[in-house]
C-alpha atoms as a PDB file:
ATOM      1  CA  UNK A   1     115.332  92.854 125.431  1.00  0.00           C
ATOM      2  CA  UNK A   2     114.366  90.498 121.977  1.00  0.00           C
ATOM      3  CA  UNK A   3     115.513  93.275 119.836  1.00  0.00           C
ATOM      4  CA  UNK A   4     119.027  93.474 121.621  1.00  0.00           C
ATOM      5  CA  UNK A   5     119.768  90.100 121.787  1.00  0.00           C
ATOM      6  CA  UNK A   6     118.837  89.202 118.041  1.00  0.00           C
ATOM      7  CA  UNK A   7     120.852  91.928 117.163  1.00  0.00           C
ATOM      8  CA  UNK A   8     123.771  90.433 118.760  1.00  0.00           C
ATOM      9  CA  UNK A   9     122.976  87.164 117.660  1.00  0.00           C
ATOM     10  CA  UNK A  10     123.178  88.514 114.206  1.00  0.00           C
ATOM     11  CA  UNK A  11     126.781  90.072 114.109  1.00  0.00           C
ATOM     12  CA  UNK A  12     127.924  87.314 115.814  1.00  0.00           C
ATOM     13  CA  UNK A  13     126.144  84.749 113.126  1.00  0.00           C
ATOM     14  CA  UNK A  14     127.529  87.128 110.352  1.00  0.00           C
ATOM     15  CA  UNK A  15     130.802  87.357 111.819  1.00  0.00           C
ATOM     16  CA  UNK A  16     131.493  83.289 112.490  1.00  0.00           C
ATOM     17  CA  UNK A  17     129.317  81.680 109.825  1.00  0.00           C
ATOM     18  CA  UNK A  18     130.879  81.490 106.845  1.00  0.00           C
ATOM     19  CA  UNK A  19     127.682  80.505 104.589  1.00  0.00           C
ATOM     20  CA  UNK A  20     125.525  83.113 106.588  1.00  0.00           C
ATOM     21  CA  UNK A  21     125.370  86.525 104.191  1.00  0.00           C
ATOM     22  CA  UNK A  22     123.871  89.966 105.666  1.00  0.00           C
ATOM     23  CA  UNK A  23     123.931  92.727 102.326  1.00  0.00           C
ATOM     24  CA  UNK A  24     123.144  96.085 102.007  1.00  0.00           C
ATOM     25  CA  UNK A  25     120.276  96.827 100.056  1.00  0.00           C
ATOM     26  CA  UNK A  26     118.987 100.139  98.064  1.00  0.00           C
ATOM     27  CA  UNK A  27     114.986 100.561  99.073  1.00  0.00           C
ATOM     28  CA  UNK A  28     113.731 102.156  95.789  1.00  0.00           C
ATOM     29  CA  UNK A  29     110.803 104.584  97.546  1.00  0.00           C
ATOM     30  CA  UNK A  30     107.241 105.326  97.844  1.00  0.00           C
ATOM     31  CA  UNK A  31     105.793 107.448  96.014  1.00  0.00           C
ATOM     32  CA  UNK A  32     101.728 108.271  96.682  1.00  0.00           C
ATOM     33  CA  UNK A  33      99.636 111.145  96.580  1.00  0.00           C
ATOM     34  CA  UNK A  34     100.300 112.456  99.845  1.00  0.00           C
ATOM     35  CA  UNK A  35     103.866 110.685 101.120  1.00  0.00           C
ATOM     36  CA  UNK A  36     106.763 110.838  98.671  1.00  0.00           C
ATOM     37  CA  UNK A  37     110.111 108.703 100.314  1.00  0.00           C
ATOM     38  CA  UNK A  38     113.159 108.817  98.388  1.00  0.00           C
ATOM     39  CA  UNK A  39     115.155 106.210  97.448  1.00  0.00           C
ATOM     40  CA  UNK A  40     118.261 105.533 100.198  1.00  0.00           C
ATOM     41  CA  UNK A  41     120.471 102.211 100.581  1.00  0.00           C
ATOM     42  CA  UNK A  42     120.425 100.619 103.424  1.00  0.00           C
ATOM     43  CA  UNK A  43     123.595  99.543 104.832  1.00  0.00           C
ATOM     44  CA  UNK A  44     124.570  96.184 106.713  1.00  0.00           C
ATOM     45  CA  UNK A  45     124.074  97.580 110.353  1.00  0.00           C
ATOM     46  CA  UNK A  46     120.444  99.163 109.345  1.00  0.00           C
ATOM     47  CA  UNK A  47     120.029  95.621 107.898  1.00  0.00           C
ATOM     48  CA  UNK A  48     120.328  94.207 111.017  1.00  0.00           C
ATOM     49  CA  UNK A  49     118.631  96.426 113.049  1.00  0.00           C
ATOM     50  CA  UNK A  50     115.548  96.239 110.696  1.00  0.00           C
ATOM     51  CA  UNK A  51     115.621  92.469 110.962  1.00  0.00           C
ATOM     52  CA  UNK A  52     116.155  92.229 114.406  1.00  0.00           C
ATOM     53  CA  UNK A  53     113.281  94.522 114.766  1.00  0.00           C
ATOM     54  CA  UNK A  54     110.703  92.450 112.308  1.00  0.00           C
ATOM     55  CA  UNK A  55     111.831  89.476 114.845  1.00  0.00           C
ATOM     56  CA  UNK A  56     111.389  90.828 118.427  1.00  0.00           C
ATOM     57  CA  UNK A  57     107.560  92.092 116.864  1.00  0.00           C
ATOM     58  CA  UNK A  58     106.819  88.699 115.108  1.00  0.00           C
ATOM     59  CA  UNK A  59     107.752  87.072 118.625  1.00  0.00           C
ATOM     60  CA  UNK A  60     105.998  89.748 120.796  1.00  0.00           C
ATOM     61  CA  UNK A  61     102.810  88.935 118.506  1.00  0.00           C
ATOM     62  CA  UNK A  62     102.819  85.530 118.669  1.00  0.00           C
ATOM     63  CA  UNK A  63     103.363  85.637 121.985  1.00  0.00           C
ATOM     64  CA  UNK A  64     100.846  87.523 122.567  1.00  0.00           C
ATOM     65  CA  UNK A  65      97.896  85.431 120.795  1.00  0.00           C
ATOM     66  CA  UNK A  66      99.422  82.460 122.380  1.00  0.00           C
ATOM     67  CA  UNK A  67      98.797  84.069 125.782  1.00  0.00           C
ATOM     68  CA  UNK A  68      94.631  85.117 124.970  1.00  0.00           C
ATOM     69  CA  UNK A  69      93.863  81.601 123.313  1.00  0.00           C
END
């Protein structure tokens, strides 16, 4: 439920705040003995998504520690 309402809270921060920038960027790959990833550019809505996801498990961690101290 995080993860869908920080992505709307994201387009509608990048859509009405004019100082508040989301950007594509290009992730320039991995490459290690046994995984190769290529490089790819991530557009705006991956952006997003990948932030919105890094939020609802940063909150769903802390969270959780909170809850077993």
């Amino acid at each position: 439920m995080t993860l869908i309402l920080s992505i709307g809270i994201f387009f509608l921060l990048k859509a009405f705040m004019p100082g508040f920038f989301i950007q594509s960027f290009t992730f320039e790959g991995i490459d290690t003995r046994s995984l190769v990833i290529h490089n790819f550019e991530v557009t705006v809505v991956y952006t997003i998504i990948i932030a919105s996801m890094a939020y609802s498990f940063i909150t769903a961690l802390l969270n959780t520690l909170e809850k077993n101290s």
